[in-house]
PDB file of N, CA and C in Angstrom:
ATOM      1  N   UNK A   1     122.995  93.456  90.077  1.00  0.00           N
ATOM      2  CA  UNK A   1     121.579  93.167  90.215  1.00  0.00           C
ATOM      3  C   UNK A   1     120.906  94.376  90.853  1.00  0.00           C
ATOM      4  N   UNK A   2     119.268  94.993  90.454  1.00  0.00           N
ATOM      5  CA  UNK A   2     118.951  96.091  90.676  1.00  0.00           C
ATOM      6  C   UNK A   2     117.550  95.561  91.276  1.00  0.00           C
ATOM      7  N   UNK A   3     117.598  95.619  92.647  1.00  0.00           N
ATOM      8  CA  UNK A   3     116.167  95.420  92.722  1.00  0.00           C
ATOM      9  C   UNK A   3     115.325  96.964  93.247  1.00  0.00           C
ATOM     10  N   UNK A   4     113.694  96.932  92.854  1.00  0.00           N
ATOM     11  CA  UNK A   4     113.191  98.421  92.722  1.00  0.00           C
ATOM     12  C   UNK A   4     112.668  98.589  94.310  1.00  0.00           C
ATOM     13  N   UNK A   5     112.627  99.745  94.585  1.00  0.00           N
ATOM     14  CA  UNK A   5     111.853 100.362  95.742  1.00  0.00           C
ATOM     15  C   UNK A   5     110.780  99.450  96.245  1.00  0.00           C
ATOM     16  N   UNK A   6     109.984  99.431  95.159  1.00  0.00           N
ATOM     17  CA  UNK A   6     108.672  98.290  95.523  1.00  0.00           C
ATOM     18  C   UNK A   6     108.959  96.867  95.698  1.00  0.00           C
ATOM     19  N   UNK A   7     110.235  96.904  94.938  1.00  0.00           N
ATOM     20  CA  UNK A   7     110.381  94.805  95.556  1.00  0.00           C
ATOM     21  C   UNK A   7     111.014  94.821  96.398  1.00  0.00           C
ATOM     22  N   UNK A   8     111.401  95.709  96.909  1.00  0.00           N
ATOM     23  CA  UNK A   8     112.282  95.335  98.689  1.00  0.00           C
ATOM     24  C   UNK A   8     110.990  96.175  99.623  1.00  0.00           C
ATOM     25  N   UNK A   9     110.105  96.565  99.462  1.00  0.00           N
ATOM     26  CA  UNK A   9     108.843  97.281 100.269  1.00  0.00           C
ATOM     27  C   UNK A   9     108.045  95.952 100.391  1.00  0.00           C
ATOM     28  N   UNK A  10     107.665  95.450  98.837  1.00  0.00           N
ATOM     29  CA  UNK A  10     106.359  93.974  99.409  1.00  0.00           C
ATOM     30  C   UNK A  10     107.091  93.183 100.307  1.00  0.00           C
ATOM     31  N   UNK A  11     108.830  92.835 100.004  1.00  0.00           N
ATOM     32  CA  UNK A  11     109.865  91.893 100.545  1.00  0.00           C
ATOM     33  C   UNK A  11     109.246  92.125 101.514  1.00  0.00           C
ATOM     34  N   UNK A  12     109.789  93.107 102.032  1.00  0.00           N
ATOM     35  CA  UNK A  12     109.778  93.621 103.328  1.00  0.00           C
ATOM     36  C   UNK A  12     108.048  93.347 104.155  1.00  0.00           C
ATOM     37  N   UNK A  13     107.300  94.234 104.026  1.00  0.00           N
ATOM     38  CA  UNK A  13     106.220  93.614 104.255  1.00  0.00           C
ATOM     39  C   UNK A  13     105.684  92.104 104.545  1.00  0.00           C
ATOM     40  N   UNK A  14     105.892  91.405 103.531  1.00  0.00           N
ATOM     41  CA  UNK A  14     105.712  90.205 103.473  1.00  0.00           C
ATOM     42  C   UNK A  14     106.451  89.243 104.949  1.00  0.00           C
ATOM     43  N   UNK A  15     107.722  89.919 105.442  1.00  0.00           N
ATOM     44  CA  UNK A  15     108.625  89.633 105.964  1.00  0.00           C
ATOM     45  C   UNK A  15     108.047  89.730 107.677  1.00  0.00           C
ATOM     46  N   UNK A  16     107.828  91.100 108.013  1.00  0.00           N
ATOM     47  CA  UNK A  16     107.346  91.540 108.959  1.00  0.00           C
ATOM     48  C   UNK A  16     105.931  90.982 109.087  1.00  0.00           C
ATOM     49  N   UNK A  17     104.830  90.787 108.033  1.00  0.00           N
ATOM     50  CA  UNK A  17     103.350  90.173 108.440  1.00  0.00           C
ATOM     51  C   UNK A  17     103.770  89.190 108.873  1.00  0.00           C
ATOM     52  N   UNK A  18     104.378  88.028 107.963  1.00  0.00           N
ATOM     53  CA  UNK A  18     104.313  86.875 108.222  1.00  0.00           C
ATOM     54  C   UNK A  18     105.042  86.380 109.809  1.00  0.00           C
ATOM     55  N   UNK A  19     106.062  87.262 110.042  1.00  0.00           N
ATOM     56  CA  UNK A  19     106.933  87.135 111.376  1.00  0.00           C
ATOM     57  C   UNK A  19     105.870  87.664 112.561  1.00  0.00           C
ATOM     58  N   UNK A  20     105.096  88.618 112.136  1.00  0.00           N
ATOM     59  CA  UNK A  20     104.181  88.964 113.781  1.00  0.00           C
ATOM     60  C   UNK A  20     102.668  87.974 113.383  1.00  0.00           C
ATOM     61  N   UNK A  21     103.026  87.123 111.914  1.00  0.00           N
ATOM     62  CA  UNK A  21     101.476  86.282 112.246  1.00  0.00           C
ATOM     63  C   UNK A  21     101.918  85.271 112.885  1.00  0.00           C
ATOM     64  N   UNK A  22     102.805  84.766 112.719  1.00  0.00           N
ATOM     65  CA  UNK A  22     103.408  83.590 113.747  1.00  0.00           C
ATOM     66  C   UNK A  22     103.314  83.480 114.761  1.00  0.00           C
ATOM     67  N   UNK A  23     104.012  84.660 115.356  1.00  0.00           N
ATOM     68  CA  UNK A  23     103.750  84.854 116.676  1.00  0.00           C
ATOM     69  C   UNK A  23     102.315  84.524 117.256  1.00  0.00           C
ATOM     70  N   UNK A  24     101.594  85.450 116.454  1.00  0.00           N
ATOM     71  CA  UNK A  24     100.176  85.526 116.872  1.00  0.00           C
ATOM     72  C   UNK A  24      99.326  84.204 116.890  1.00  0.00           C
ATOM     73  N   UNK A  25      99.744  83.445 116.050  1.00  0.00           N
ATOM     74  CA  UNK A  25      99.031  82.477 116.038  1.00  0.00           C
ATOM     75  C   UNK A  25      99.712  81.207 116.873  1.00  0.00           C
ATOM     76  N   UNK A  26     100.292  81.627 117.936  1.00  0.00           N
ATOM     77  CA  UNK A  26     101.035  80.779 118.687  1.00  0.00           C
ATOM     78  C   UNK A  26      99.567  79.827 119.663  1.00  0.00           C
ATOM     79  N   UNK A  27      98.738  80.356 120.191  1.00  0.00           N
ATOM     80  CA  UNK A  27      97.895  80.123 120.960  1.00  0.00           C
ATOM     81  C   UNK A  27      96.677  79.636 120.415  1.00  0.00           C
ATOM     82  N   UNK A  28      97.169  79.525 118.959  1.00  0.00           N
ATOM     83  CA  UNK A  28      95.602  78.736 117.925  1.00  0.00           C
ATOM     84  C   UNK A  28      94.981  79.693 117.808  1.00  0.00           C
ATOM     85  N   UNK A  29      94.211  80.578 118.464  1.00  0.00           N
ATOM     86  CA  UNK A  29      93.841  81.728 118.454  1.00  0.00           C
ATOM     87  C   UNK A  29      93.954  83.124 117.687  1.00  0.00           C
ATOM     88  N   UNK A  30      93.393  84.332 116.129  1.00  0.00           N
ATOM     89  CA  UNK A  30      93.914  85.505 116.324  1.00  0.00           C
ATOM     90  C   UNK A  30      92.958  86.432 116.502  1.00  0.00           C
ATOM     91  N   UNK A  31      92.875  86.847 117.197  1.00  0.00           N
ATOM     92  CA  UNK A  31      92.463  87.989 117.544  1.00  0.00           C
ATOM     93  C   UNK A  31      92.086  89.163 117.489  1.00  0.00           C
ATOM     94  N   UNK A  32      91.167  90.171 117.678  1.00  0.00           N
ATOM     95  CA  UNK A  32      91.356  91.665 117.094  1.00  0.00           C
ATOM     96  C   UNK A  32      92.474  92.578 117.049  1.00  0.00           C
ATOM     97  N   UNK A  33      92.779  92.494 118.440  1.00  0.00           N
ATOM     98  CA  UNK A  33      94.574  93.072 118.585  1.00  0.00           C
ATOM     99  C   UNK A  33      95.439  92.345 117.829  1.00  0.00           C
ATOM    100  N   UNK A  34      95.489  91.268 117.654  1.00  0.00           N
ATOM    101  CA  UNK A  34      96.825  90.357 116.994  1.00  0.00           C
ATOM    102  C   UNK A  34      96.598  90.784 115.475  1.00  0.00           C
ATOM    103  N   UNK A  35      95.413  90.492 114.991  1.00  0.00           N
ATOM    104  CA  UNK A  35      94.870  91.572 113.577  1.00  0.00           C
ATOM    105  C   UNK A  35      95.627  92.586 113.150  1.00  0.00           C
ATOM    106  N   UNK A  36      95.652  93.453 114.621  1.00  0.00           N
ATOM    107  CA  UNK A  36      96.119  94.741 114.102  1.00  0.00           C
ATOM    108  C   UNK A  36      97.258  94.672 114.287  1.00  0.00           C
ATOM    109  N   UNK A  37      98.307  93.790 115.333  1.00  0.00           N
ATOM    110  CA  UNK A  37      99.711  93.917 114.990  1.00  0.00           C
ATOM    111  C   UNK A  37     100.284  93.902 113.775  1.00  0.00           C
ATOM    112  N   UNK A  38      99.448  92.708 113.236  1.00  0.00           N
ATOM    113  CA  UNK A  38     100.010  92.037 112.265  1.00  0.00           C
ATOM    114  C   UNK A  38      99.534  93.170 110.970  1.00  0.00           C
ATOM    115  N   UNK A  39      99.048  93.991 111.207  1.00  0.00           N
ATOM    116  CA  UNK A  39      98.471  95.350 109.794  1.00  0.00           C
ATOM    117  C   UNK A  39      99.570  95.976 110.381  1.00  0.00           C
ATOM    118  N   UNK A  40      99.753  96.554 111.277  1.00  0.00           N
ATOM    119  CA  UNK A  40     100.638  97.839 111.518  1.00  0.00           C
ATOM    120  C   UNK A  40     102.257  97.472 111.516  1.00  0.00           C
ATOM    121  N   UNK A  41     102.353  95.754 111.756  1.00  0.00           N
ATOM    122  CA  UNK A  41     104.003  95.517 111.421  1.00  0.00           C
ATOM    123  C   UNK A  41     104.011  95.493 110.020  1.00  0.00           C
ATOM    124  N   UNK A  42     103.053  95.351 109.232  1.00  0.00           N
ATOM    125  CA  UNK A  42     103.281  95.527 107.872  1.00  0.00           C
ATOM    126  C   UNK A  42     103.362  96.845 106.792  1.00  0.00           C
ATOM    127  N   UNK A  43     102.693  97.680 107.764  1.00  0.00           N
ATOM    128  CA  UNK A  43     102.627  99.067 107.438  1.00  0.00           C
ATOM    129  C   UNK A  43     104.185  99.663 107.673  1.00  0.00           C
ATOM    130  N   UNK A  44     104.449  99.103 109.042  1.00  0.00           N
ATOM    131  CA  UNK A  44     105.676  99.880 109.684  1.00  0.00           C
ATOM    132  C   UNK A  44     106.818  99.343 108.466  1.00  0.00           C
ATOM    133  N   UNK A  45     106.997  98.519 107.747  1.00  0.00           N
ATOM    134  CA  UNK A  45     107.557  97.419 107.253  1.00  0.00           C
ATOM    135  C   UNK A  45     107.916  98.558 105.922  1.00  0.00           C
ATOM    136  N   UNK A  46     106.460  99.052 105.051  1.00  0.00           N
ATOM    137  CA  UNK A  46     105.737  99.688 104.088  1.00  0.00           C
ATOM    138  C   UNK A  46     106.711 100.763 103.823  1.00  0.00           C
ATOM    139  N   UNK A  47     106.643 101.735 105.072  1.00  0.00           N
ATOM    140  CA  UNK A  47     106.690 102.884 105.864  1.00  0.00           C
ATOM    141  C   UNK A  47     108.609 103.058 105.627  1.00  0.00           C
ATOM    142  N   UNK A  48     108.951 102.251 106.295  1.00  0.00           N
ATOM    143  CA  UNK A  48     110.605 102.437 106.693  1.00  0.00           C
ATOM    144  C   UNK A  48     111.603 101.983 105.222  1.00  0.00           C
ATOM    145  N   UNK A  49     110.522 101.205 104.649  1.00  0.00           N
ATOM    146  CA  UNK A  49     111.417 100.765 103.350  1.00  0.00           C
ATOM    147  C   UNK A  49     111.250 102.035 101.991  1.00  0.00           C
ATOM    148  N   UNK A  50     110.606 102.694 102.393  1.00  0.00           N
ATOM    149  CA  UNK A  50     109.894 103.457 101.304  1.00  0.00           C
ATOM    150  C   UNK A  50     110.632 104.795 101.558  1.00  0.00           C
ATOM    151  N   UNK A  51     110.857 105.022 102.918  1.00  0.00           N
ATOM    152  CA  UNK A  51     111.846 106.538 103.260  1.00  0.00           C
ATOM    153  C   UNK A  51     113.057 106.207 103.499  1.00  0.00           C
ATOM    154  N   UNK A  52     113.649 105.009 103.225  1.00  0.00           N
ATOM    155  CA  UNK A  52     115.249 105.059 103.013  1.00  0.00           C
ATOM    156  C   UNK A  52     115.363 104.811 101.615  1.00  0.00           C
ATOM    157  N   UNK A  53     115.928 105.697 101.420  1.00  0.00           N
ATOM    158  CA  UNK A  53     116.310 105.477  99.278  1.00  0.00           C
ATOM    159  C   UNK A  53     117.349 104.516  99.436  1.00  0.00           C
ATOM    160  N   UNK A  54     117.246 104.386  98.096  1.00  0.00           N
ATOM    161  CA  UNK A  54     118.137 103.289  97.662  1.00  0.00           C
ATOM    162  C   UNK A  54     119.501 103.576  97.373  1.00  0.00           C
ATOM    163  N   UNK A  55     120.874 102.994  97.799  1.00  0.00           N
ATOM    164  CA  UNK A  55     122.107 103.112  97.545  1.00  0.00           C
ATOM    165  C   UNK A  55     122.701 103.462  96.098  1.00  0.00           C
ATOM    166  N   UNK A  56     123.136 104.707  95.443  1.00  0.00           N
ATOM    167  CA  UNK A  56     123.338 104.952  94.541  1.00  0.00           C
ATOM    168  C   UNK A  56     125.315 104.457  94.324  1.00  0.00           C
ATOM    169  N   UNK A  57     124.770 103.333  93.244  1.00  0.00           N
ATOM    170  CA  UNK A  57     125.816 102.609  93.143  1.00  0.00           C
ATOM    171  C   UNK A  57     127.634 103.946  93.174  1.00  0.00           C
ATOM    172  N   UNK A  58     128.279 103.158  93.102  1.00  0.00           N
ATOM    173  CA  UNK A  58     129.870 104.032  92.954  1.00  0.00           C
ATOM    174  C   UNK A  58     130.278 104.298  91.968  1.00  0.00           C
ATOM    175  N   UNK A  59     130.917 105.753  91.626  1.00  0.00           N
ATOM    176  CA  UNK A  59     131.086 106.166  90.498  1.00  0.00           C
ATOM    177  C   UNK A  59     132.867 105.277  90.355  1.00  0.00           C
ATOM    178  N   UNK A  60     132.548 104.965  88.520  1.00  0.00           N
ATOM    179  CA  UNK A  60     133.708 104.674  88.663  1.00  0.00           C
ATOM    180  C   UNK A  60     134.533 105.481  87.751  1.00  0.00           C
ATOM    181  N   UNK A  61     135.875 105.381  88.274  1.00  0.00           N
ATOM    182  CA  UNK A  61     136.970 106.317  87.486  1.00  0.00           C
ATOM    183  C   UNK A  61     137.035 105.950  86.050  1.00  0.00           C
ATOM    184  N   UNK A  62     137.722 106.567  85.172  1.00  0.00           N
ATOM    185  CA  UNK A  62     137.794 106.120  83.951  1.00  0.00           C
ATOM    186  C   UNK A  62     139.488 106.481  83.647  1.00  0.00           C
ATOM    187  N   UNK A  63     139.474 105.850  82.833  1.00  0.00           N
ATOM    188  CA  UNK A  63     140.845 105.629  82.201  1.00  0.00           C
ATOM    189  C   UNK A  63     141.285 107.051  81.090  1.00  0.00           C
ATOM    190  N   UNK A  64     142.162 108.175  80.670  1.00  0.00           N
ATOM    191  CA  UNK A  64     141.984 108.244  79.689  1.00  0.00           C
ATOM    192  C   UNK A  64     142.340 107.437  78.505  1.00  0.00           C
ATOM    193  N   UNK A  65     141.546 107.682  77.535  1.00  0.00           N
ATOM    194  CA  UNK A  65     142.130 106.900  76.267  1.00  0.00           C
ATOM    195  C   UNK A  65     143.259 106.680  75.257  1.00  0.00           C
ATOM    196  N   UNK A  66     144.207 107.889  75.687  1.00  0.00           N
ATOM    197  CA  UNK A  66     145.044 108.557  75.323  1.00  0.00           C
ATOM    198  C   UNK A  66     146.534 107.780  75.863  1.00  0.00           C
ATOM    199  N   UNK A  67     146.154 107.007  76.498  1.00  0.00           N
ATOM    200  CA  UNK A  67     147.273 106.189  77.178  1.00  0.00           C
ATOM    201  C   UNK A  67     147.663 104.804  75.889  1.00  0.00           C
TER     202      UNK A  67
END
């Protein structure tokens, strides 16, 4: 299974907003600051998934045919 750069970036994102809106909305309340946590954990989210490349699967040996 191959998933792309961008579907583990929204994942991701999606992952981190929703986890610091929770928080935030612990007190009924959100806020201007809680606003911006919740932009910049999603950015940071954006950010870190986008500069680690992706695992380039393992080469595999081959057989010769000649056997």
């Amino acid at each position: 299974m191959r998933i792309s750069s961008i579907a583990k970036s929204i994942v991701a994102g999606l992952a981190a907003g929703a986890t610091a809106a929770v928080t935030a909305v612990q007190d009924g309340v959100l806020d201007t600051g809680e606003g911006i946590t919740i932009v910049l954990a999603i950015l940071g989210a954006w950010g870190i998934t986008w500069a680690v490349p992706n695992r380039q699967p393992p080469q595999r040996a081959t057989l010769p045919r000649d056997l």
